[in-house]
PDB file of N, CA and C in Angstrom:
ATOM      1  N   UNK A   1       0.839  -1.176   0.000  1.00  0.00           N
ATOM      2  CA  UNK A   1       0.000   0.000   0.000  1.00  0.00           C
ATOM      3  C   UNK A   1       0.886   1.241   0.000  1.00  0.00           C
ATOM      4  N   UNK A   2       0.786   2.179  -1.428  1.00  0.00           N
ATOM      5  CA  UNK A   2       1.369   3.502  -0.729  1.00  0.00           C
ATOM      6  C   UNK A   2       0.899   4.394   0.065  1.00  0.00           C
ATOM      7  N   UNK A   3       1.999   4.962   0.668  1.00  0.00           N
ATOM      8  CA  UNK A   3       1.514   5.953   1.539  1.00  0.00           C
ATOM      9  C   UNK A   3       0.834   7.415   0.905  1.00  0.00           C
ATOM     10  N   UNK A   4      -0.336   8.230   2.040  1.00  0.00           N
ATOM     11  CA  UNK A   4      -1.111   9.237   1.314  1.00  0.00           C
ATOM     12  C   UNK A   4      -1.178   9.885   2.101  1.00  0.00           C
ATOM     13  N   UNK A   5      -2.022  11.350   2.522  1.00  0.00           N
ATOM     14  CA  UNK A   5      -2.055  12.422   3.091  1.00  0.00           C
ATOM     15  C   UNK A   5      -2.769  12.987   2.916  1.00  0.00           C
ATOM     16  N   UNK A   6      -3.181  13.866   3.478  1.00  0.00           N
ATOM     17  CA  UNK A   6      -4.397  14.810   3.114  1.00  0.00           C
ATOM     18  C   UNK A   6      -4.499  15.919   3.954  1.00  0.00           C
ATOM     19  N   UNK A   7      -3.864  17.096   3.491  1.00  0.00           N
ATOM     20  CA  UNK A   7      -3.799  18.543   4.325  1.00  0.00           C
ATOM     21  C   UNK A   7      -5.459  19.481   4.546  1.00  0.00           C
ATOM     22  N   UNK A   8      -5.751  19.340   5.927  1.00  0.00           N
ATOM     23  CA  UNK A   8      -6.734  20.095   5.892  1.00  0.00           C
ATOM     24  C   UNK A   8      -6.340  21.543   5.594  1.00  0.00           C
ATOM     25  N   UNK A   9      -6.993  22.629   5.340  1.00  0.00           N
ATOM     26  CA  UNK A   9      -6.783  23.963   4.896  1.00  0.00           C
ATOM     27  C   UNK A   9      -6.476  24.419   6.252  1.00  0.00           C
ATOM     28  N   UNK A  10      -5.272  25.237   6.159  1.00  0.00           N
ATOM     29  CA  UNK A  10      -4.823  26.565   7.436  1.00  0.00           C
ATOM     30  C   UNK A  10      -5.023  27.222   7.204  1.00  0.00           C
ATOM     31  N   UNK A  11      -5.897  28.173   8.117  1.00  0.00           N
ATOM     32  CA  UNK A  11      -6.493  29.383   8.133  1.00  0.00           C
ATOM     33  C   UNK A  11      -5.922  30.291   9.264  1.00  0.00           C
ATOM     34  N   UNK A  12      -5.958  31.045   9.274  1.00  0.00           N
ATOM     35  CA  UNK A  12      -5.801  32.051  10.325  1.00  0.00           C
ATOM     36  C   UNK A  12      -6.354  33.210  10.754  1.00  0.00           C
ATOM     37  N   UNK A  13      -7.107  34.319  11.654  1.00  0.00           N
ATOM     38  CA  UNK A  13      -7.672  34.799  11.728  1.00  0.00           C
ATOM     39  C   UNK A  13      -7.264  36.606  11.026  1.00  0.00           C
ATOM     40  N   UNK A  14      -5.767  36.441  11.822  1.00  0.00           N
ATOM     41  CA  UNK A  14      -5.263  37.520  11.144  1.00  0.00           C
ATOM     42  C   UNK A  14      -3.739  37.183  10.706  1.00  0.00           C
ATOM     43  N   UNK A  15      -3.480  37.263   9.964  1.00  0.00           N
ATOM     44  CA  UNK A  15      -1.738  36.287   9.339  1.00  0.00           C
ATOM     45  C   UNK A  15      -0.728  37.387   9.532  1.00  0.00           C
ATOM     46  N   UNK A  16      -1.031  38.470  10.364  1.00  0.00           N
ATOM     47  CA  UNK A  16      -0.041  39.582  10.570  1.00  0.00           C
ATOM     48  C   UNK A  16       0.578  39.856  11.998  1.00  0.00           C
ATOM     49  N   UNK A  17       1.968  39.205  11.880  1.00  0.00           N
ATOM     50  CA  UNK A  17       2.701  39.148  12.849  1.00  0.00           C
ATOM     51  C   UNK A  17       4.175  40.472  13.071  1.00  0.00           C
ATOM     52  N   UNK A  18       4.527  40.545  13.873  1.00  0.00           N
ATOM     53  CA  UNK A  18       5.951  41.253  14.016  1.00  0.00           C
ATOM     54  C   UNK A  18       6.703  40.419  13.909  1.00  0.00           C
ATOM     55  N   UNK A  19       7.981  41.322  13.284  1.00  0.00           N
ATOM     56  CA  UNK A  19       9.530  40.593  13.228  1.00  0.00           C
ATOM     57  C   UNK A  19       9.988  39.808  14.524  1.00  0.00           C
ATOM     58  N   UNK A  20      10.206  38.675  13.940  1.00  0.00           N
ATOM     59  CA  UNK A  20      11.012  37.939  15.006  1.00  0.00           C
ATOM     60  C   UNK A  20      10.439  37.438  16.058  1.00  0.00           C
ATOM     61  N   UNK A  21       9.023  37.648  16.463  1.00  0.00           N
ATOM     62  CA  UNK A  21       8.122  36.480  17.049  1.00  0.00           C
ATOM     63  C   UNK A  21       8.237  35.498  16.437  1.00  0.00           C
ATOM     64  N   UNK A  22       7.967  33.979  17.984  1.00  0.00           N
ATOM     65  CA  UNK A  22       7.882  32.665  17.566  1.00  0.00           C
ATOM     66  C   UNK A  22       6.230  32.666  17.602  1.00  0.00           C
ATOM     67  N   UNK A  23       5.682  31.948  16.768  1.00  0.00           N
ATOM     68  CA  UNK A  23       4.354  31.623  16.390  1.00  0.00           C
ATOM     69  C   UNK A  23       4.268  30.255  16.286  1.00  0.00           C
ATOM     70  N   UNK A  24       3.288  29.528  16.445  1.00  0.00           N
ATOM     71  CA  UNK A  24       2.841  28.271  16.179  1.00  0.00           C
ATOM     72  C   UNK A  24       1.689  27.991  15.470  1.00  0.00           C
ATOM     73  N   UNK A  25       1.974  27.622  14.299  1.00  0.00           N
ATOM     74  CA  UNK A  25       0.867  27.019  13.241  1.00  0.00           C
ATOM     75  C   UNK A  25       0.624  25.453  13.793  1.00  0.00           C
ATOM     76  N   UNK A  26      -1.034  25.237  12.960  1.00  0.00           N
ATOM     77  CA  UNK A  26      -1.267  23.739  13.544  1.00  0.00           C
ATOM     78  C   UNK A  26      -2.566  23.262  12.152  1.00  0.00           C
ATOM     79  N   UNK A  27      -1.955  22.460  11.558  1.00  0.00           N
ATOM     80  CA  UNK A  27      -2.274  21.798  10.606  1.00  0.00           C
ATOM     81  C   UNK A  27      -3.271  20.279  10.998  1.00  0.00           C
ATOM     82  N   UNK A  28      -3.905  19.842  10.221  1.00  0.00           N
ATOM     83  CA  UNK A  28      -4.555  18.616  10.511  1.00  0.00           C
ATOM     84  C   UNK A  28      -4.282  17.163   9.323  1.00  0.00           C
ATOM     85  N   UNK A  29      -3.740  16.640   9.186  1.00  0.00           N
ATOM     86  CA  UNK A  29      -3.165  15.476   8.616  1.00  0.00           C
ATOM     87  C   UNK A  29      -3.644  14.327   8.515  1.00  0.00           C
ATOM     88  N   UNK A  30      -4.292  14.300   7.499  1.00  0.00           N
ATOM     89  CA  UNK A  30      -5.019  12.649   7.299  1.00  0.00           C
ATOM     90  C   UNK A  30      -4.644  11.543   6.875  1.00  0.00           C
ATOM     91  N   UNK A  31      -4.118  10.317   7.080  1.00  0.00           N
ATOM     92  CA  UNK A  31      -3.899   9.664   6.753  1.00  0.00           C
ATOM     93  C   UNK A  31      -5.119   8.618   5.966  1.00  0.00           C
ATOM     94  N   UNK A  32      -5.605   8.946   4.688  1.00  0.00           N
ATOM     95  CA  UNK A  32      -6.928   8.155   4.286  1.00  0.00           C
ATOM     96  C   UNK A  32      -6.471   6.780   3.983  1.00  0.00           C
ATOM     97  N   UNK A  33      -5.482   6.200   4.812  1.00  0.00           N
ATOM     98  CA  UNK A  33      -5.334   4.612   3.874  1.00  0.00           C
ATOM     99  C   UNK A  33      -5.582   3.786   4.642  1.00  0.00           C
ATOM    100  N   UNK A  34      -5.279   1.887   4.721  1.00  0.00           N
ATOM    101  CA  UNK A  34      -5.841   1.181   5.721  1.00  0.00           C
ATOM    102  C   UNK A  34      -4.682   0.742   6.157  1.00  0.00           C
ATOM    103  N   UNK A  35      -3.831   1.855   6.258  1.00  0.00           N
ATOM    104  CA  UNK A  35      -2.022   1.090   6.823  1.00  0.00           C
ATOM    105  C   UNK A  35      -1.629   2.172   7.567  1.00  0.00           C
ATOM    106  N   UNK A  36      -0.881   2.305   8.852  1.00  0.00           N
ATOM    107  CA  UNK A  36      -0.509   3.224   9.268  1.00  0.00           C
ATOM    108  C   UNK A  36       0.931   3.630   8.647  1.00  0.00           C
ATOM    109  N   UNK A  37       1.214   4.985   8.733  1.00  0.00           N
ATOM    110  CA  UNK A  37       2.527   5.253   7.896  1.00  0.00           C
ATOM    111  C   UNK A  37       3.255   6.700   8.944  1.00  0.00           C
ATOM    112  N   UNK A  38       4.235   6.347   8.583  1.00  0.00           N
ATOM    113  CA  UNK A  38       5.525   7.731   9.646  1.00  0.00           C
ATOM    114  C   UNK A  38       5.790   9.044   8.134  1.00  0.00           C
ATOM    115  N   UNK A  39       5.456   9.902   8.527  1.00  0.00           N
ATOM    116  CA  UNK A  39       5.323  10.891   7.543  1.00  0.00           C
ATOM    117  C   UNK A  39       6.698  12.473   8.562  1.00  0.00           C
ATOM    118  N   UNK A  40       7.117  12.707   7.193  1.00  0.00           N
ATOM    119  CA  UNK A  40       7.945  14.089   7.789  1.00  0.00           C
ATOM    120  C   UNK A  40       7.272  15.068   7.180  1.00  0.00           C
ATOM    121  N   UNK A  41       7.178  16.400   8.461  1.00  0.00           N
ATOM    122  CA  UNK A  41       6.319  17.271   7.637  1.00  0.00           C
ATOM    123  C   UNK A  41       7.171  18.421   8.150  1.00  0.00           C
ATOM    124  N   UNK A  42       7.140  19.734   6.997  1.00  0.00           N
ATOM    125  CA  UNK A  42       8.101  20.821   7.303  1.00  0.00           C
ATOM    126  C   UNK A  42       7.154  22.029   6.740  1.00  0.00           C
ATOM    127  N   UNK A  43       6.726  23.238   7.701  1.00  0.00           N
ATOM    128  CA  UNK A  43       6.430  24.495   7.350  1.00  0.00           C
ATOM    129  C   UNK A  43       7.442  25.394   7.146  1.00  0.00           C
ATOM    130  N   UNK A  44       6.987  26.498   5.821  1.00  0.00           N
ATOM    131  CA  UNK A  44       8.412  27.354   5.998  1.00  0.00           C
ATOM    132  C   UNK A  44       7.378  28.286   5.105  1.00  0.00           C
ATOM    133  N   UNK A  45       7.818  29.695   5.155  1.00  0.00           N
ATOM    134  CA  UNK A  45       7.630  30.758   4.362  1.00  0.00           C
ATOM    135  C   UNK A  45       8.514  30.962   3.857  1.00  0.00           C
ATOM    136  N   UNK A  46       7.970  31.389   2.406  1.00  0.00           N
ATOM    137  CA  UNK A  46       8.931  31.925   1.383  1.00  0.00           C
ATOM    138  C   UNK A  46       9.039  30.496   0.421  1.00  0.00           C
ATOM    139  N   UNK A  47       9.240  30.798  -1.277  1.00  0.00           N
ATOM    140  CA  UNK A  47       9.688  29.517  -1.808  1.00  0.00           C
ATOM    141  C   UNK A  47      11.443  29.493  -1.779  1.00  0.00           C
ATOM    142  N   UNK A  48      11.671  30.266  -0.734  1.00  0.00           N
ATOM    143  CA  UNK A  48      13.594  29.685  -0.418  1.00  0.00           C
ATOM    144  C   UNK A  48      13.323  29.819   1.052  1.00  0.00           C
ATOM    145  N   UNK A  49      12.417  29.656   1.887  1.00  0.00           N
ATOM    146  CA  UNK A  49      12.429  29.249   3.115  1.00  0.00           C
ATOM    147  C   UNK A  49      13.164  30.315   3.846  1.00  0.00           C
ATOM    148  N   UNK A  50      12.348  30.922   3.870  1.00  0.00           N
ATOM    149  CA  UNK A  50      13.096  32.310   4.957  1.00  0.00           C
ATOM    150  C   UNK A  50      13.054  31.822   5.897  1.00  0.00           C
ATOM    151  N   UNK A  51      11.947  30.982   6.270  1.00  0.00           N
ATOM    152  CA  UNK A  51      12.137  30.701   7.984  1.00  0.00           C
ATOM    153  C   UNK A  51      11.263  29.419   7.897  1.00  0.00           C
ATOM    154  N   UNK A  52      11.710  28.051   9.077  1.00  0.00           N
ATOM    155  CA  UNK A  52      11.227  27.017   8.536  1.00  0.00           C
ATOM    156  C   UNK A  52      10.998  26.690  10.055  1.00  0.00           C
ATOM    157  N   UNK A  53       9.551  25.176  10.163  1.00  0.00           N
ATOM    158  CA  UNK A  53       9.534  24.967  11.380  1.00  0.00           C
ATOM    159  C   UNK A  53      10.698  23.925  11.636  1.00  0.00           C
ATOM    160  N   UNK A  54      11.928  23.615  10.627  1.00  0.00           N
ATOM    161  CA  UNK A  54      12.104  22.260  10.965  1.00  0.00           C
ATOM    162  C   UNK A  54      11.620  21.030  10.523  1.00  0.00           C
ATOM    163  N   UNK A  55      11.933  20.124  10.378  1.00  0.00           N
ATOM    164  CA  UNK A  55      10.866  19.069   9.478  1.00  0.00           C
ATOM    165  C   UNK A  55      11.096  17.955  11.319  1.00  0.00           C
ATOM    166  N   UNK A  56       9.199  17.555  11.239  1.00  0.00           N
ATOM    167  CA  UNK A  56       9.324  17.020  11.874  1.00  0.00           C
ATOM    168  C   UNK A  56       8.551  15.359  11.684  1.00  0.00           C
ATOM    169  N   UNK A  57       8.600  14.532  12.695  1.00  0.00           N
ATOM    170  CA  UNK A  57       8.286  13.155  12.139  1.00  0.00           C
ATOM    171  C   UNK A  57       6.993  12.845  12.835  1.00  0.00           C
ATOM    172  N   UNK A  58       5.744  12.558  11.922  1.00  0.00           N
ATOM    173  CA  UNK A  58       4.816  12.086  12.673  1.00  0.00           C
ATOM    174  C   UNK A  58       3.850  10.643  12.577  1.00  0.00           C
ATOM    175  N   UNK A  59       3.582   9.868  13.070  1.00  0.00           N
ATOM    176  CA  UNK A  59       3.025   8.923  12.672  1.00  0.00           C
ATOM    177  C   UNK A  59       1.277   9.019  12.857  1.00  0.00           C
ATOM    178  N   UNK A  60       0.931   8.473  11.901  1.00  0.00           N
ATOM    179  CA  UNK A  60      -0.525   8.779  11.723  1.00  0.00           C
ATOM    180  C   UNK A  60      -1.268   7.157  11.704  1.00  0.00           C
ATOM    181  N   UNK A  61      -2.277   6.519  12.860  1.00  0.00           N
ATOM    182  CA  UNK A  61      -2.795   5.254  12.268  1.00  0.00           C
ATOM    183  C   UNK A  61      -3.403   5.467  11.315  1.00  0.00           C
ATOM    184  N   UNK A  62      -4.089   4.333  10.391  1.00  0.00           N
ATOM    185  CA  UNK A  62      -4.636   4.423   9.552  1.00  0.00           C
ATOM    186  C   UNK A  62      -6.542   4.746   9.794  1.00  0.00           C
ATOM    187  N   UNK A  63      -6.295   5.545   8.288  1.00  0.00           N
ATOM    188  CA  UNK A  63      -7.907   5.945   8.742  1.00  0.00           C
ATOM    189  C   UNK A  63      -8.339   6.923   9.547  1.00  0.00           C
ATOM    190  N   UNK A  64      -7.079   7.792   9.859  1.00  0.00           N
ATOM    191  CA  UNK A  64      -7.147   8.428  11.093  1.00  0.00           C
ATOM    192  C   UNK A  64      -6.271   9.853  10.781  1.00  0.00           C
ATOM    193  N   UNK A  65      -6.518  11.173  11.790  1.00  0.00           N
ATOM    194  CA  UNK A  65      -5.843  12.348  11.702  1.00  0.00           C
ATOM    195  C   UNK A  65      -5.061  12.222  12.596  1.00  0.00           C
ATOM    196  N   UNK A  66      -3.961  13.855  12.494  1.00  0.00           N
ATOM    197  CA  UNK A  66      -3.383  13.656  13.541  1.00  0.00           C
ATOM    198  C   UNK A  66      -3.222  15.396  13.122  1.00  0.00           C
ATOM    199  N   UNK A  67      -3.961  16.699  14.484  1.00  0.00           N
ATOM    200  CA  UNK A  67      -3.483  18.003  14.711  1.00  0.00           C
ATOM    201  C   UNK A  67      -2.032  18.243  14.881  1.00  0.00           C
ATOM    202  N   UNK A  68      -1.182  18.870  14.212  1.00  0.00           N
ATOM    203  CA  UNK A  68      -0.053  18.917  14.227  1.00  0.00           C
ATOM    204  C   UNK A  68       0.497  20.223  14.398  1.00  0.00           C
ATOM    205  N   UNK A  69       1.612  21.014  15.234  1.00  0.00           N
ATOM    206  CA  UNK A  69       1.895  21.849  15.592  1.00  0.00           C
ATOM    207  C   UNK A  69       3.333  22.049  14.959  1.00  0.00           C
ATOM    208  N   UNK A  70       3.447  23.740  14.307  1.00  0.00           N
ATOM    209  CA  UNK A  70       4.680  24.079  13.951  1.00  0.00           C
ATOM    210  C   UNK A  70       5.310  25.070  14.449  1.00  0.00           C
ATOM    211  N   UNK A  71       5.779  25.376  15.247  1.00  0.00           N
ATOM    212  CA  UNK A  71       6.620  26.691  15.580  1.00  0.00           C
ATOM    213  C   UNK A  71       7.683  27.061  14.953  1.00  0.00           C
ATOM    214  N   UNK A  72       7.002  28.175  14.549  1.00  0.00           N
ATOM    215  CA  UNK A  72       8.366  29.357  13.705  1.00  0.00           C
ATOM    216  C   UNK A  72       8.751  30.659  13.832  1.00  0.00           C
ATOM    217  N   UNK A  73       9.727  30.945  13.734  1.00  0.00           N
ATOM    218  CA  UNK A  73      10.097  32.172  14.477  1.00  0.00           C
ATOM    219  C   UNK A  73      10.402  32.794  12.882  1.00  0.00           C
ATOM    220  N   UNK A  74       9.073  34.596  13.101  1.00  0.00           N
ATOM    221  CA  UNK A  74       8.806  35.265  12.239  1.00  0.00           C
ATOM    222  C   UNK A  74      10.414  36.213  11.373  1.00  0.00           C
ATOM    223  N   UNK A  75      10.177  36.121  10.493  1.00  0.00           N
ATOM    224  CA  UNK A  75      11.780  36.608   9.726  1.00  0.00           C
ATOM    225  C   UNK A  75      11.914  38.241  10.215  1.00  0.00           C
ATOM    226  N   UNK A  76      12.456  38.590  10.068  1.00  0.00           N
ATOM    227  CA  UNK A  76      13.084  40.168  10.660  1.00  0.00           C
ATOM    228  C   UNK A  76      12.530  41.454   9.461  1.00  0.00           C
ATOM    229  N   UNK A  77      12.663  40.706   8.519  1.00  0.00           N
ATOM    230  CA  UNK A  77      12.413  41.940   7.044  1.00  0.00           C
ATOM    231  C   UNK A  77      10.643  42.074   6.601  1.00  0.00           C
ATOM    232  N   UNK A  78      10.439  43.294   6.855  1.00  0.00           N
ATOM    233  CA  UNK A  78       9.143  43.406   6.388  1.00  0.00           C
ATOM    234  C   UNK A  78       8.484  42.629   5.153  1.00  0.00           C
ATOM    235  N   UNK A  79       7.138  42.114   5.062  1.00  0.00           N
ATOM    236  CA  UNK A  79       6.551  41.757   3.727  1.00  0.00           C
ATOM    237  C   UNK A  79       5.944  40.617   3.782  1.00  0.00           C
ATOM    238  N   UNK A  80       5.283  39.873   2.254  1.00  0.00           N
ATOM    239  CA  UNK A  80       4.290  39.060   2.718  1.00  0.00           C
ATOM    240  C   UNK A  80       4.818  37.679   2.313  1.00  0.00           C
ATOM    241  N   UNK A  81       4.599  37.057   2.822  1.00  0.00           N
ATOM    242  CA  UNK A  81       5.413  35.474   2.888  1.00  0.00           C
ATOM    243  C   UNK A  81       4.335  34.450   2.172  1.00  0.00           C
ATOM    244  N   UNK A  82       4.754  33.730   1.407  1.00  0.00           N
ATOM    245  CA  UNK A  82       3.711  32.485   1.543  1.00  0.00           C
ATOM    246  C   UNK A  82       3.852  31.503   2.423  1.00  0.00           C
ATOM    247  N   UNK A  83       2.819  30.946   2.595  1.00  0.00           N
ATOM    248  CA  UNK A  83       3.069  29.533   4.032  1.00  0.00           C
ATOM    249  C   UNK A  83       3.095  28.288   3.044  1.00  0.00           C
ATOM    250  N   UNK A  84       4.440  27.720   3.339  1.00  0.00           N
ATOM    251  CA  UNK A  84       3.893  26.324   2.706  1.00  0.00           C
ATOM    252  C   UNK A  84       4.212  25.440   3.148  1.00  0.00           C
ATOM    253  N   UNK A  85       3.675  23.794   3.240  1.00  0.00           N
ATOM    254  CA  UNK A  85       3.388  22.813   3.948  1.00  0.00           C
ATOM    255  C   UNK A  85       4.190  21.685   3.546  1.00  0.00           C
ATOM    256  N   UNK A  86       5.139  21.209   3.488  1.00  0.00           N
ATOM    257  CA  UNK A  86       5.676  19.892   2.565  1.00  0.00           C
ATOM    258  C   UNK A  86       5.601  18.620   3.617  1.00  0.00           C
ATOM    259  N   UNK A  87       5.076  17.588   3.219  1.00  0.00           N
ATOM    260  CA  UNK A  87       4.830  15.879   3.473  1.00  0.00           C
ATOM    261  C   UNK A  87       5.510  15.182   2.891  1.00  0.00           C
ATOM    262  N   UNK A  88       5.946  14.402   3.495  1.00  0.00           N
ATOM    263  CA  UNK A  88       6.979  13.231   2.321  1.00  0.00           C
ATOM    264  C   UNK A  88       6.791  11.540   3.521  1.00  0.00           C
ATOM    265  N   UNK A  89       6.715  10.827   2.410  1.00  0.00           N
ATOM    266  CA  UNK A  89       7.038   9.462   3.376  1.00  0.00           C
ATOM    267  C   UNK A  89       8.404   9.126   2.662  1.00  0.00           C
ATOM    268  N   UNK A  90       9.247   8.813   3.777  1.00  0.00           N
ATOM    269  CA  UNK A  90      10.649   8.580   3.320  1.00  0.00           C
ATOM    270  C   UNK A  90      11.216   9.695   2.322  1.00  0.00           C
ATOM    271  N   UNK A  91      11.747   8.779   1.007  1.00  0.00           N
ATOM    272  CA  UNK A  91      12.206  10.514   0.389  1.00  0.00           C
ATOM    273  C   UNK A  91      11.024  10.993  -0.648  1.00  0.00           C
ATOM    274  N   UNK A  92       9.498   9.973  -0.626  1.00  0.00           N
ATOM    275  CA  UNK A  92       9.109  10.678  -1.701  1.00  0.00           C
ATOM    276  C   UNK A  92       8.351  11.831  -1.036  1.00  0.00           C
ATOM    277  N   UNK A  93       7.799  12.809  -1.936  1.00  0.00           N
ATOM    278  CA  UNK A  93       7.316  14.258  -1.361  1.00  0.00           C
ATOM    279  C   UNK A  93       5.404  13.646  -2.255  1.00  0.00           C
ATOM    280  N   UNK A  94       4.916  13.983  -0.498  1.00  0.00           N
ATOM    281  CA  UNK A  94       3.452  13.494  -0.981  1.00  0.00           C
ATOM    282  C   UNK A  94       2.590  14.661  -1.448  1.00  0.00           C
ATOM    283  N   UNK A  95       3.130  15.715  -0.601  1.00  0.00           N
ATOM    284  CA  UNK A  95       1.807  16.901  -1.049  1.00  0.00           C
ATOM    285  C   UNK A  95       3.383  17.979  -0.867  1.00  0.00           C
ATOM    286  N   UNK A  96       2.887  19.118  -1.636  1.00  0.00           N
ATOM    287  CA  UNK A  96       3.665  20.261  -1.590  1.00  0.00           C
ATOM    288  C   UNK A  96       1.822  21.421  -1.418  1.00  0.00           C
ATOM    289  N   UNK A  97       1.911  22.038   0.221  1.00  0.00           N
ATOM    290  CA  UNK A  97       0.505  22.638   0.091  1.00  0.00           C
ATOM    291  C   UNK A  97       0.590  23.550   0.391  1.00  0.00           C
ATOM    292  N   UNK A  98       0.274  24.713   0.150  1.00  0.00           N
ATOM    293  CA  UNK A  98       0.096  26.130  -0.059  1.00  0.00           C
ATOM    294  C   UNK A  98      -0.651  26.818   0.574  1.00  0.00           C
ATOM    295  N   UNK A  99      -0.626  27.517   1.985  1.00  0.00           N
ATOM    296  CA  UNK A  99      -2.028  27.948   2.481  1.00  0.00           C
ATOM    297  C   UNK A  99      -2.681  29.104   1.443  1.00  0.00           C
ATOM    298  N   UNK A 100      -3.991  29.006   1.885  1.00  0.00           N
ATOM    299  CA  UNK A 100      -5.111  30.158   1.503  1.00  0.00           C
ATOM    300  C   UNK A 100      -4.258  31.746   1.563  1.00  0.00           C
ATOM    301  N   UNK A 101      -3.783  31.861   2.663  1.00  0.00           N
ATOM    302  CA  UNK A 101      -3.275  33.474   2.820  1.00  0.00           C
ATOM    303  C   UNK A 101      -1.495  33.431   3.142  1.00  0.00           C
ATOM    304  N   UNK A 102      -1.269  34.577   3.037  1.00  0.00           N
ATOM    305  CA  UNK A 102       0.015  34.725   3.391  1.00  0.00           C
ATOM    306  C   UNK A 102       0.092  35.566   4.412  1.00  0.00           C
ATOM    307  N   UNK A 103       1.447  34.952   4.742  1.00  0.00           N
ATOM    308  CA  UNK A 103       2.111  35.526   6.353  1.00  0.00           C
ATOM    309  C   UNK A 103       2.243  36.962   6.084  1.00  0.00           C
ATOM    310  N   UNK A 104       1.857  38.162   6.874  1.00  0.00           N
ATOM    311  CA  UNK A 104       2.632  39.816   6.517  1.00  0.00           C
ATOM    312  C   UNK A 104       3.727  39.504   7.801  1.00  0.00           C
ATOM    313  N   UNK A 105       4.607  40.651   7.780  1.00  0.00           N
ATOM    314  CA  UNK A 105       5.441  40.640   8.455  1.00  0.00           C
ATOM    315  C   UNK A 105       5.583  42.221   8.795  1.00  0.00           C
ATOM    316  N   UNK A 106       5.304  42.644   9.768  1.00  0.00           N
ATOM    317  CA  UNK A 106       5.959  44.402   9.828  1.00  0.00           C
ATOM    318  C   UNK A 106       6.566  44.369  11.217  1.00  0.00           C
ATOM    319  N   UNK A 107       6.908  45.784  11.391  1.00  0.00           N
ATOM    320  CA  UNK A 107       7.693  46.079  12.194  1.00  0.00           C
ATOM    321  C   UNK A 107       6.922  47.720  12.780  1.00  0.00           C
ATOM    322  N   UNK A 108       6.968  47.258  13.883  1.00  0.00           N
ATOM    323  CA  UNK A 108       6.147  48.304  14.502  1.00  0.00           C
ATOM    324  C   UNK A 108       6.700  49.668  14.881  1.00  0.00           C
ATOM    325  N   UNK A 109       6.674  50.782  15.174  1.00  0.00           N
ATOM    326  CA  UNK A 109       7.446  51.382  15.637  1.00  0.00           C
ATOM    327  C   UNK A 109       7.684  51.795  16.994  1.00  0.00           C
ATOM    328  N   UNK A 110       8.552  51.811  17.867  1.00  0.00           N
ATOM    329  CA  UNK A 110       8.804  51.976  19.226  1.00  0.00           C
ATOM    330  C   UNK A 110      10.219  52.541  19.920  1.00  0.00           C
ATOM    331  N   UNK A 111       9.924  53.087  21.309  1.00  0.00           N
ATOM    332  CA  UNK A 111      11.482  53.535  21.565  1.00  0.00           C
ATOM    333  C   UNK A 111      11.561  53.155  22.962  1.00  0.00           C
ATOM    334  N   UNK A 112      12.769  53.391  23.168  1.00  0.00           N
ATOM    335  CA  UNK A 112      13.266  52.976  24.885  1.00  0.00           C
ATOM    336  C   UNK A 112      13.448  54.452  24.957  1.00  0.00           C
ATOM    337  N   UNK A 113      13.291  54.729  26.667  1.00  0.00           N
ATOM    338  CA  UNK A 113      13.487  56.368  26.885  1.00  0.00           C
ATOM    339  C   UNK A 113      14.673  55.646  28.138  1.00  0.00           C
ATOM    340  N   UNK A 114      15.745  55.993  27.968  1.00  0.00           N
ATOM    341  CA  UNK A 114      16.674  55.848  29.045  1.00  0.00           C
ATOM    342  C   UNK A 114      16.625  56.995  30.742  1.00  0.00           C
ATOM    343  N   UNK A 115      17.593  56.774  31.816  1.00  0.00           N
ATOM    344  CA  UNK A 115      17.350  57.519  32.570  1.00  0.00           C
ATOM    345  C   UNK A 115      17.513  58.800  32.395  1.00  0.00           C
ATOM    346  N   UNK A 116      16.839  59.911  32.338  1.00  0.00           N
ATOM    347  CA  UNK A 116      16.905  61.387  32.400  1.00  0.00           C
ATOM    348  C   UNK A 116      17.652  62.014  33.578  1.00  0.00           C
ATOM    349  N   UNK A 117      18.843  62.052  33.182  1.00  0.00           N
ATOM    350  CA  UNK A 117      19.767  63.543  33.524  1.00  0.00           C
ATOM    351  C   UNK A 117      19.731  65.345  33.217  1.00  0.00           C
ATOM    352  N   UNK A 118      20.040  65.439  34.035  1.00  0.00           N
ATOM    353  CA  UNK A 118      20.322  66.870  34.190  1.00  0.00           C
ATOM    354  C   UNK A 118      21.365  67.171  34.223  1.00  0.00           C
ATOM    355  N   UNK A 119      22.110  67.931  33.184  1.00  0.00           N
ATOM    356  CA  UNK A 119      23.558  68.090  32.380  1.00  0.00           C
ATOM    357  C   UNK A 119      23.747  69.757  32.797  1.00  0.00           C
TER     358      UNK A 119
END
């Protein structure tokens, strides 16, 4: 039996984060077959991976999901990222998936006021 997958859609309420926050995305992963299978799965924005969760290993029984969590720490440079999802069993690549929206990225503006002297 080969192995299969099935990315539920990631959504998010608002996809606009600041530089350099860690965030955690959470995907849902189906395994529709009657075999259980060990799947690696890796989030990253950008198609050269500005910032990635890491690829991690999950096993799914068969017939069955599994909610899956990615933490990534937001890139430093303003702008809008795509999110994308890659699955692979062993080395083949099962889904390459694309969310609905893209990541923004800004940078807010702010200051430190140090101690006030009298010169």
């Amino acid at each position: 039996m080969k192995p299969q997958v099935k990315i539920e859609m990631m959504k998010m309420d608002d996809p606009t984060f600041e530089a350099g926050v860690t965030k955690t995305a959470r995907a849902r992963l189906t395994n529709p077959t009657a075999k259980q299978f060990t799947y690696m799965a890796e989030l990253y924005l950008g198609v050269t991976k500005v910032t990635t969760s890491g690829v991690s290993t999950v096993t799914i029984p068969a017939n069955s999901y599994l909610d899956v969590n990615f933490t990534v720490t937001m890139p430093l440079v303003e702008g809008s990222y795509p999110v994308f999802l890659d699955v692979w069993s062993d080395s083949t690549l099962l889904k390459h998936y694309q969310a609905m929206e893209n990541v923004v990225i800004v940078i807010s503006p702010a200051i430190e006021i140090g101690v006030i002297t009298w010169v």
